[in-house]
Every structure is written in C-alpha cells, then in structure tokens.
Protein backbone atom coordinates (compact mmCIF):
# COMPACT_ATOMS: atom_id res chain seq x y z
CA UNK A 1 -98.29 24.00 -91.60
CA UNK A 2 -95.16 22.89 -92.10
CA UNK A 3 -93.49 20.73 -89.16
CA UNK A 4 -89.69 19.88 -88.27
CA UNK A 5 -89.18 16.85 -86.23
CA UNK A 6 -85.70 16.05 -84.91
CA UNK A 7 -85.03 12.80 -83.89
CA UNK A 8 -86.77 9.86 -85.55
CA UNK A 9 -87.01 7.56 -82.14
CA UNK A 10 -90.36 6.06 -81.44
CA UNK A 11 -91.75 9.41 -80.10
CA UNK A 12 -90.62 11.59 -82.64
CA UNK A 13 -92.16 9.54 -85.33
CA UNK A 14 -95.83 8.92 -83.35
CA UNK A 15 -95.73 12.67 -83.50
CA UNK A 16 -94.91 12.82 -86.73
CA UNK A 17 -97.81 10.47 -87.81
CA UNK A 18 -100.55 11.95 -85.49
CA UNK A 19 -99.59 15.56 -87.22
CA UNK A 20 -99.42 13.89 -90.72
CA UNK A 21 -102.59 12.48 -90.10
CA UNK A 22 -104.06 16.00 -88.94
CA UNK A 23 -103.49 17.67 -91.98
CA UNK A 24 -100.23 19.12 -91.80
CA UNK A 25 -96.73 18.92 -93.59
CA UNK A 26 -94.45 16.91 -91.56
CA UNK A 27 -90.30 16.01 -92.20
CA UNK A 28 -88.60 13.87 -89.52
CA UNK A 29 -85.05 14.49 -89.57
CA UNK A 30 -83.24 11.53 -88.52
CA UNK A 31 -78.74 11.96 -87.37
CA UNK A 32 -77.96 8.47 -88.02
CA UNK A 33 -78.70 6.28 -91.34
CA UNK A 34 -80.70 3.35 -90.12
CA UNK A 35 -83.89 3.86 -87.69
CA UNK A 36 -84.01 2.21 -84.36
CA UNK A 37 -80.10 2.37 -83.85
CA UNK A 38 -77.79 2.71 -81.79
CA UNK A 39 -80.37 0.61 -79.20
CA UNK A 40 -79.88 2.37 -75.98
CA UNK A 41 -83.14 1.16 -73.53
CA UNK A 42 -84.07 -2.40 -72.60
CA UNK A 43 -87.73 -2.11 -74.42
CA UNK A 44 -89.59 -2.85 -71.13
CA UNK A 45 -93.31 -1.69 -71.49
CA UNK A 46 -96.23 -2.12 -68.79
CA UNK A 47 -99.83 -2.99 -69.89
CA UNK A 48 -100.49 0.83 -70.26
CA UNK A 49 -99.67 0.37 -73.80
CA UNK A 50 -102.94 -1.31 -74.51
CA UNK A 51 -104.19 1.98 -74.38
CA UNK A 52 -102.54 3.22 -77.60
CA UNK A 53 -104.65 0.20 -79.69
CA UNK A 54 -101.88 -0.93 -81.77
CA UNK A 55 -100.28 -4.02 -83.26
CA UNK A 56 -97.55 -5.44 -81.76
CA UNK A 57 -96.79 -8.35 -83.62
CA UNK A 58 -94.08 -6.53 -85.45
CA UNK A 59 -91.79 -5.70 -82.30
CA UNK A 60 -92.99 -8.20 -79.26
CA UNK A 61 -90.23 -10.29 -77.70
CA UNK A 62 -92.02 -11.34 -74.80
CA UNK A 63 -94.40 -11.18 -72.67
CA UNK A 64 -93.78 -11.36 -68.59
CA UNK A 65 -96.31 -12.46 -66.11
CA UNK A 66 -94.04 -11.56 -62.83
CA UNK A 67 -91.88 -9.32 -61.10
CA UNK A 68 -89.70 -10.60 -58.94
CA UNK A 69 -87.51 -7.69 -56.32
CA UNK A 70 -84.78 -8.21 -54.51
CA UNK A 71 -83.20 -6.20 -51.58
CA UNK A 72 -80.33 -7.64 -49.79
CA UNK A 73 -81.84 -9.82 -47.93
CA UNK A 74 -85.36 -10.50 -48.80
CA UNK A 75 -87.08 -11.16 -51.52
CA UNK A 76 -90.80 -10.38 -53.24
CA UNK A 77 -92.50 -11.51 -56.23
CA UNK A 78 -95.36 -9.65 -57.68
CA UNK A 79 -97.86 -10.20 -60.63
CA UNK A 80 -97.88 -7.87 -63.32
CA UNK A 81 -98.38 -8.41 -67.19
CA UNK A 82 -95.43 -6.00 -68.69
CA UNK A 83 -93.81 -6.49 -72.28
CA UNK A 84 -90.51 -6.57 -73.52
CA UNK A 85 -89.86 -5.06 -77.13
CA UNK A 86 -87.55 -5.02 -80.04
CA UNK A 87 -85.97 -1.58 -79.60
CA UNK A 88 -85.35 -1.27 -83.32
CA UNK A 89 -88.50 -2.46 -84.98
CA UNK A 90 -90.28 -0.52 -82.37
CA UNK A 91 -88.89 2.25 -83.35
CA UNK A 92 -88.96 1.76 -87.06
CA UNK A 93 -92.86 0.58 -86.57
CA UNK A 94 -93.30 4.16 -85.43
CA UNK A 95 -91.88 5.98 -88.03
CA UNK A 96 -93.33 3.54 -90.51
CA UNK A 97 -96.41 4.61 -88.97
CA UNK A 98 -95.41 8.13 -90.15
CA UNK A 99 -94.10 7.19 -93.67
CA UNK A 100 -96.84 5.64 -94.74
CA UNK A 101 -98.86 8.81 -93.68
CA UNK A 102 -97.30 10.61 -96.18
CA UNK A 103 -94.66 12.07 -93.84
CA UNK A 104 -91.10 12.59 -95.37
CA UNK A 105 -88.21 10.81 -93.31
CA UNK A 106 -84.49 11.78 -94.21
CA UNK A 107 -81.84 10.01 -92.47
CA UNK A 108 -78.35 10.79 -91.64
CA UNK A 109 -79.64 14.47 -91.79
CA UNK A 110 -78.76 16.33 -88.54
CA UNK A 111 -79.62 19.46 -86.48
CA UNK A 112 -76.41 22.00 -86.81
CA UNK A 113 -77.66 24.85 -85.49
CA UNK A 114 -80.80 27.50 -85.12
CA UNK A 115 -80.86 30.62 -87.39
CA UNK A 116 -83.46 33.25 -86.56
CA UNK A 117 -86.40 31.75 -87.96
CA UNK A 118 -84.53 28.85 -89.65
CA UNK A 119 -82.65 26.09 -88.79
CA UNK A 120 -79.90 24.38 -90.64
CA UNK A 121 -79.51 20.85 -91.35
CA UNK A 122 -76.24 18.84 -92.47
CA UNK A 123 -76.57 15.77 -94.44
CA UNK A 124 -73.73 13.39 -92.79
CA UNK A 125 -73.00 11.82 -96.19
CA UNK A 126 -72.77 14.49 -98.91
CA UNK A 127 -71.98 17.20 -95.61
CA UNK A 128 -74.38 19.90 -97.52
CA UNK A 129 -76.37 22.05 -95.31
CA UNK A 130 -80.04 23.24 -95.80
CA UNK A 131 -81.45 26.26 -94.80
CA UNK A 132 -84.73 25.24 -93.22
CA UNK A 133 -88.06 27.67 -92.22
CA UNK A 134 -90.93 25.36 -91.30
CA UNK A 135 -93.55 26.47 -88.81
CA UNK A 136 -93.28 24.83 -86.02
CA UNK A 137 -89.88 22.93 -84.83
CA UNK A 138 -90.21 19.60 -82.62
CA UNK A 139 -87.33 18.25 -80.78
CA UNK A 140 -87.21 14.78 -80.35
CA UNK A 141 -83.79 14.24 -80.09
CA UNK A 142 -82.48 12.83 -76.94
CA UNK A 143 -81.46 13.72 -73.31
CA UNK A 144 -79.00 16.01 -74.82
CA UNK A 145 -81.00 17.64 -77.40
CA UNK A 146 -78.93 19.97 -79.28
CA UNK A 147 -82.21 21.64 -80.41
CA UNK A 148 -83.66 22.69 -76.98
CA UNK A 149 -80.55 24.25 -76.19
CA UNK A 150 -80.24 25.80 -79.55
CA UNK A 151 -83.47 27.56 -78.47
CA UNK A 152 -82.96 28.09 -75.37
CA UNK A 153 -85.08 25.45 -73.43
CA UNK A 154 -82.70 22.97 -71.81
CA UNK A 155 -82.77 23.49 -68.39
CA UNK A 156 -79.26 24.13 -67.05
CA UNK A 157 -79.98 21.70 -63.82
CA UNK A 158 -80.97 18.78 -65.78
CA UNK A 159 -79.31 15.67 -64.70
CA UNK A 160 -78.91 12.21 -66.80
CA UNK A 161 -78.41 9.10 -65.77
CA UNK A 162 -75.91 6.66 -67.80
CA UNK A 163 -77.45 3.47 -68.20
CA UNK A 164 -75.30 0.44 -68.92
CA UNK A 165 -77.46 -2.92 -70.73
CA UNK A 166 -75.85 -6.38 -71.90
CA UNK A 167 -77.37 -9.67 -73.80
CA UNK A 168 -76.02 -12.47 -71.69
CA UNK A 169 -76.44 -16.39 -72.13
CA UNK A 170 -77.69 -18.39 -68.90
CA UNK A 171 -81.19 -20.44 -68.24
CA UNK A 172 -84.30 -17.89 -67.81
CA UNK A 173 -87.56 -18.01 -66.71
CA UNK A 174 -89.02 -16.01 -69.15
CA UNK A 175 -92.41 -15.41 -67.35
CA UNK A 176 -90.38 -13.53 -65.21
CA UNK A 177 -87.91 -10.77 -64.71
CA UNK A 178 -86.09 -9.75 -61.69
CA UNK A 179 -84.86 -6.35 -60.23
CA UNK A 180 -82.49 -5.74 -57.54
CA UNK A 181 -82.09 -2.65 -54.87
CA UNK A 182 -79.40 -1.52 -52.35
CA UNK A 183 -76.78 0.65 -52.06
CA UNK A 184 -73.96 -1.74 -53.11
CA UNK A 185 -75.63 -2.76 -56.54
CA UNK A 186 -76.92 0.23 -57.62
CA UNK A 187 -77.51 3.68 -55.42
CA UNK A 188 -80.31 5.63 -56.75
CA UNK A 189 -81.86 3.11 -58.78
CA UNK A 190 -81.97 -0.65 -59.69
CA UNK A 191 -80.14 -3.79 -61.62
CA UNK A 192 -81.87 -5.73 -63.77
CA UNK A 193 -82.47 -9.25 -65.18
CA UNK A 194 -85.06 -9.05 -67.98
CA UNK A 195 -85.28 -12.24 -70.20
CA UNK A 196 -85.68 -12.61 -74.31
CA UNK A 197 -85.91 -16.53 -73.53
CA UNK A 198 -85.39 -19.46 -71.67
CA UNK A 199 -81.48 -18.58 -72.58
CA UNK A 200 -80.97 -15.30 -73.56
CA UNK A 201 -81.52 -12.05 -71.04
CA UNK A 202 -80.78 -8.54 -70.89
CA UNK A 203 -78.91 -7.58 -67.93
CA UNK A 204 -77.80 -3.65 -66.77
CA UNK A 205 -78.25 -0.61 -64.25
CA UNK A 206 -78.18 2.84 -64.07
CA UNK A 207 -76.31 5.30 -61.70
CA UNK A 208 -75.62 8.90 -61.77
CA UNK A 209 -71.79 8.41 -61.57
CA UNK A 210 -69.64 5.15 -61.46
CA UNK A 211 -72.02 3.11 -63.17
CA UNK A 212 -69.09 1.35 -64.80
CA UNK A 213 -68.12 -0.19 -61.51
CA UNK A 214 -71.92 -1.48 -60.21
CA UNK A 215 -72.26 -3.08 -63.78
CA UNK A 216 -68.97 -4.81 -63.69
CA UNK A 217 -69.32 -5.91 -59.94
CA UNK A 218 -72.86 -6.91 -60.50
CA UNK A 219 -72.29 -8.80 -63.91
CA UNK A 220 -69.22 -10.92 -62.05
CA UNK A 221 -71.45 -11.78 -59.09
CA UNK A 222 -74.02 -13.54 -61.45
CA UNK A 223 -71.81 -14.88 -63.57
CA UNK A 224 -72.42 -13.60 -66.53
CA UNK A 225 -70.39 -12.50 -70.11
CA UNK A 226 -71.28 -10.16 -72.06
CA UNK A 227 -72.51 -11.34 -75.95
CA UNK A 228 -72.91 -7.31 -76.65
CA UNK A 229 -73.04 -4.13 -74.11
CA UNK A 230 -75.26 -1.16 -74.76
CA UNK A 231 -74.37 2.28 -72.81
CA UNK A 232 -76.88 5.40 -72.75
CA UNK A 233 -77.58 8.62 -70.87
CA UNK A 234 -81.02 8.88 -69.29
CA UNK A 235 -82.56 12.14 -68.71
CA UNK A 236 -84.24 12.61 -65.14
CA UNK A 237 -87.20 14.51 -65.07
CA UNK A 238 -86.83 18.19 -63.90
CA UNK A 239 -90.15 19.45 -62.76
CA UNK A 240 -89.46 23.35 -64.11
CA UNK A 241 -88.30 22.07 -67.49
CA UNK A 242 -89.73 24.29 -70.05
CA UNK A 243 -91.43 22.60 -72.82
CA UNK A 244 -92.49 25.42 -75.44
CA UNK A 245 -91.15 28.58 -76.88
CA UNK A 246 -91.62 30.58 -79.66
CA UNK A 247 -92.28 27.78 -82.61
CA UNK A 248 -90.24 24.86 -80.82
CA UNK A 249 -91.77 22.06 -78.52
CA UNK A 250 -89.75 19.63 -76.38
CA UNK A 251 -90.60 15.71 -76.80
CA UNK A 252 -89.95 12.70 -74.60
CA UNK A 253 -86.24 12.49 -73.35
CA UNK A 254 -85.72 15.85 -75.30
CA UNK A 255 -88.17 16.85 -72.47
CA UNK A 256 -86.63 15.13 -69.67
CA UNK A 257 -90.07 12.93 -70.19
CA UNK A 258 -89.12 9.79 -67.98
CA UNK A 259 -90.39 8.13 -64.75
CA UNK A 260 -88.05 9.07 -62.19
CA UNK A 261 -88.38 5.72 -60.43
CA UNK A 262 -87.77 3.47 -63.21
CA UNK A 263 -85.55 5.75 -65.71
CA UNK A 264 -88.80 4.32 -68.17
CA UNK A 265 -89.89 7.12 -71.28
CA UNK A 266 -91.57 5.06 -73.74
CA UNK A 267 -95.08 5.17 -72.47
CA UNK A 268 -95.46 8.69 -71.24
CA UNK A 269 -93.55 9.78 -74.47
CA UNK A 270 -95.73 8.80 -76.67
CA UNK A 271 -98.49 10.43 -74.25
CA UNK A 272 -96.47 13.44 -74.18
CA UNK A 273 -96.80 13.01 -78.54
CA UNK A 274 -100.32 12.94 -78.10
CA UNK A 275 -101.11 16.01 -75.74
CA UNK A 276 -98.40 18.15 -78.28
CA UNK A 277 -100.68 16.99 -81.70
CA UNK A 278 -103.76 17.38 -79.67
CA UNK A 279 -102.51 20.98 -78.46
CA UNK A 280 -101.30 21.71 -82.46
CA UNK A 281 -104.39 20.51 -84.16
CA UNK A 282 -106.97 21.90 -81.62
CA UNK A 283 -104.59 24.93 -80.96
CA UNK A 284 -104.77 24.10 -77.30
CA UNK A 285 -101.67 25.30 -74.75
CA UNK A 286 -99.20 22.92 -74.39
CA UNK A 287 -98.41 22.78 -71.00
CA UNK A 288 -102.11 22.79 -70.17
CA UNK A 289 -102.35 19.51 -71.99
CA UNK A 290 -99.50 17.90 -70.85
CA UNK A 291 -100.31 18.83 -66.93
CA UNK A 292 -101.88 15.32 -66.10
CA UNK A 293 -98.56 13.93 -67.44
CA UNK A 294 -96.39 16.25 -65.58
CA UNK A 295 -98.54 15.56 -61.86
CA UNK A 296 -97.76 11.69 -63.03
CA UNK A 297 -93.79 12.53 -63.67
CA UNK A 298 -93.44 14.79 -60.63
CA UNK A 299 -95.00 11.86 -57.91
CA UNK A 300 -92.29 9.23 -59.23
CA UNK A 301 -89.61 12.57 -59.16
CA UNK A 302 -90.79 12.57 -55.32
CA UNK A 303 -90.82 8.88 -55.25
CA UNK A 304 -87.64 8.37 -56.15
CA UNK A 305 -86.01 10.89 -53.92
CA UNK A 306 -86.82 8.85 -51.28
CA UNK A 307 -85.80 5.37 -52.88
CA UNK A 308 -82.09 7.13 -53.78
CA UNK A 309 -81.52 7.64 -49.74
CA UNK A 310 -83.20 4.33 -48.85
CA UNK A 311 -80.17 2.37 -46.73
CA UNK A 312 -80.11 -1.47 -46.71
CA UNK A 313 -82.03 -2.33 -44.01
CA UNK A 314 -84.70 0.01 -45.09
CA UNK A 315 -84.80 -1.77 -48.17
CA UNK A 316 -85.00 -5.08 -46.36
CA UNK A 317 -87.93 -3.76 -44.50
CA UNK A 318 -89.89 -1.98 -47.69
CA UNK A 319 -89.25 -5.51 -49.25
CA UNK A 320 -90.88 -7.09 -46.47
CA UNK A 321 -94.13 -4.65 -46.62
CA UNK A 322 -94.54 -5.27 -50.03
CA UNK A 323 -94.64 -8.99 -49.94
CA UNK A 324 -97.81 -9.05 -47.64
CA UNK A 325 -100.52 -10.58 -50.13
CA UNK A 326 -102.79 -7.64 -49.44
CA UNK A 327 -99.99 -4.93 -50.84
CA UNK A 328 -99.31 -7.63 -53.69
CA UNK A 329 -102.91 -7.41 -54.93
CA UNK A 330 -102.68 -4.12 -55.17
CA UNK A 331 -98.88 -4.13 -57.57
CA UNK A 332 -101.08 -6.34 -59.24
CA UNK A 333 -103.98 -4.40 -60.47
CA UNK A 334 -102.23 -1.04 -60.95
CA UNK A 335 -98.88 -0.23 -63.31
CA UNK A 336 -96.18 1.94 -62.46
CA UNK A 337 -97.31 4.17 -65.23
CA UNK A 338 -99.92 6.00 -62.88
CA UNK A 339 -98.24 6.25 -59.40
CA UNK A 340 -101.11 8.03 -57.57
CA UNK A 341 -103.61 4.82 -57.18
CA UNK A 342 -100.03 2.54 -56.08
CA UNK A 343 -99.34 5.10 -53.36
CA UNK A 344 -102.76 6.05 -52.19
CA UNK A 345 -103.74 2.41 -52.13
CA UNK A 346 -101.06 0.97 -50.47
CA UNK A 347 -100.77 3.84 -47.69
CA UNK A 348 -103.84 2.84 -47.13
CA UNK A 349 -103.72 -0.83 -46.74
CA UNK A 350 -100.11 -0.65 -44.72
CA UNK A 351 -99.59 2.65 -43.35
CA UNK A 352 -96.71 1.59 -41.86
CA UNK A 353 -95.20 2.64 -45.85
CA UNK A 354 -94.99 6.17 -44.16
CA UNK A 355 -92.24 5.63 -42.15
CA UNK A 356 -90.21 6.02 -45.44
CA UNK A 357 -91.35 9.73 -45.67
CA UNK A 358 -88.74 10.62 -43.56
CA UNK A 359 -86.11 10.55 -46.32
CA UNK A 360 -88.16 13.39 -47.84
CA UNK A 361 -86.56 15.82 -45.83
C-alpha cells in the first residue's frame, strides 16, 4: 500500500520506518525544510525507552540519576534514571531511521487540504500543489493537526497547553534535575530546571492561560537570562478522541497522545507508532491495539485533575508523604510512564495518599 505521513517529528518517522520495513510504500511529508526544527519540548525521556532497543549515542545529552520536587515549602528528592535528548537529532535519528528504509522524505511540503479520496500538498518553495491518493493517510502533525480536522477527527473539546522552555547559564548539578509545584509558579502543572551541564540548563513551564507571566516571574526569582526561549502548544489528552476513520489514523500529539501529568509524548508516541504498524501490517483494529495505551493516558488524565486543584498546603503535605523512604523506593523502581504500579503501590504503602481523592469531585 501506499502510505501518507504528515509530520516528520520523531513519531511520524518511527511510523514511517516500522511500515517501510513491513512492506509497504511510505512518503513522510515534512512543512518545514530542516527536520527536528522549530525545537518545541525539553527532550526529557524516562528509562522506558530501553524498551525500544535503540542507539542513543547520536542524540544523548545527559543522563540524570535524581529528581528533586519542590512545593512551597518542602522539599523531596527521589532516584530515578531519566534522559535528556537532543530534540533535533532525535528527531532526525527517527526519520533517518525511515530514509534509510527506503522511505521517501520531502520537506517543506505541507498538508493544504483533503479532497475526496485525495489530499493536496503545497511545496513551500516552488508553491506547486500535488494531487495525492495513497491508501492510507497518517497524521502526525502536531496538537493542531490540520489533517485530523480536515477529516473530521479533532475533537472540538481538545485543550492545549502552551509550554514556554529557555537555555540559561548558572552552575548545575547535572545528576540532577528539579521540578517545582504550587499555585503561584505554575497552576495545573510544574516549572522546571533540567540541566545539559554543570553550566548550561533548560528552564520553563506550562499553563493553560498566562503562561507568559509564571515564566517571567519564575525566571526573575532564580535569576536567570535567557540565552534562547522556545514556546509550544501541548495537546492534553481527551479520553473520547477519535483516532481512526475512513483511511486516516491520528499519531502522537496529532492524537492528543501525552501524559496528562507531565505534558510528556515522546514515549507513548512512539508506542502509539507501534500499535498503528502492528494494527496495519497484521490488519488488527486500531483502537483495540492502542487500548493498553489509552487505560495508561486516561489514569495520568485522572491524575492530573486532581494535581490542577491541589492548594499549597496540600502540596506541602503530598511533598511530605512522598519523602518517607518507603514511598521513595517505590518512585524509584517504577517510571511515570506506567502510572498504575506508582498509584497502587504507594496507596498501599501510605494510604493516607487518599485524602487527595477528594479533589476528584
């Protein structure tokens, strides 16, 4: 068959080269003229990407050792091997991945609009359109995929989140990043100090609405100055997204395909790529596949429900429980990736964590 991919991010082009690899025809149709650009994501990944069994020599910045979380007024640290990534060769090792295949990449080539059957592409520089009609059409394209909506799949309640990253100077530990919860640094979600090096660090948040002012007012209270500021939108995960119709499939943040708590898509994209090839190849149902995937997305959509209303002093206190060496071991031995072993395990060795339910309801 012959397959469409829009988007040429890290997910769109492990899709491409599983479906390459399968047998089938594959173009990835990338909007902008250089892969892994404009960066828009800090590149953190947890140890679940062992799983996937590939080199990372290519992309690896640095490796972390420690967590550290901060709520107003206490303080936790918590060890857990994560990795931080080069957005742009890990994107570009992707779709290298799918070049090498014997997939065909075309950049600065961009989605204009869906015609019965077809779909037309522009190419930005000579701004000639092509009348395509492959088989099946993939959207890959970002939390405001002008594919899903050209074929009717982007759910009208969707919400992103606008994520705002700098590179700032300072002295690092770089076994260690730190995150930081509360309503006056960032309601809903968290700030962040993830280190490149002893001196360099990437430093941001994410809000629904004025994120703007928490980066700002978090930047000046560490001191910092921006060497370069990234700004993105974020796609929350909407549990009655559709992901298939007709010949088109939705694909990481085209599919809303992010972890709730952490705003996070890289890791349960590139799942999400492998339940769609396995469901094309096999000719399996999609959303059968991907159901593990959704159960994970839709505990840290629950999760984080509660975190948004979480006041101060609640955070103090949640701070506090997590600290005890008994909940640390348990941080420890499971990532964020798979939520359902963190909860269940640490309800049951501090069931006191239940008093947060309330802000459920």
């Amino acid at each position: 068959m012959n397959i469409a991919i829009i988007g040429a991010g890290p997910i769109g082009g492990y899709a491409a080269y599983l479906l390459q690899k399968g047998g089938h025809s594959v173009s990835l149709y990338e909007e902008h003229g250089y892969v892994g650009c404009p960066i828009q994501c800090t590149g953190l990944l947890t140890s679940d990407f062992d799983q996937f069994g590939l080199p990372m020599e290519s992309f690896l910045v640095n490796t972390f050792s420690k967590i550290e979380v901060f709520s107003p007024h206490q303080h936790a640290s918590i060890g857990q091997k994560e990795y931080l990534v080069d957005r742009t060769k890990f994107d570009q090792f992707f779709v290298h991945l799918a070049v090498e295949e014997g997939a065909k990449l075309l950049l600065n080539h961009s989605f204009i609009k869906r015609e019965s059957q077809s779909i037309i592409i522009r190419n930005s520089l000579t701004k000639e359109e092509v009348i395509v009609t492959p088989d099946i059409v993939i959207a890959a394209d970002g939390p405001l995929s002008k594919t899903a909506k050209a074929y009717g799949l982007y759910h009208a309640q969707r919400q992103n989140y606008l994520g705002i990253q700098a590179t700032v100077e300072g002295n690092f530990d770089p076994s260690t990043y730190q995150t930081y919860f509360g309503q006056e640094t960032c309601p809903g979600l968290f700030a962040w100090i993830v280190p490149e090096s002893k001196t360099i660090a990437r430093v941001g948040l994410g809000t629904l609405k004025d994120t703007k002012r928490y980066f700002d007012t978090f930047m000046t209270e560490k001191g910092f100055k921006a060497l370069d500021i990234q700004a993105g939108l974020i796609p929350l995960y909407h549990s009655k997204q559709v992901l298939h119709r007709e010949n088109c499939y939705l694909l990481g943040d085209a599919a809303g395909f992010v972890k709730a708590t952490t705003l996070g898509g890289l890791i349960p994209g590139l799942k999400q790529a492998e339940c769609l090839a396995q469901s094309i190849l096999e000719k399996k149902e999609y959303e059968q596949t991907v159901k593990p995937l959704r159960r994970r997305l839709q505990l840290h959509l629950h999760l984080q429900r509660i975190l948004s209303k979480i006041n101060d002093e609640d955070w103090d206190r949640l701070v506090t429980y997590i600290n005890q060496p008994r909940i640390k071991k348990v941080l420890a031995k499971h990532t964020r990736d798979n939520p359902f072993p963190l909860v269940v395990k640490t309800l049951l060795k501090e069931p006191r964590l239940l008093y947060f339910g309330k802000y459920l309801f």
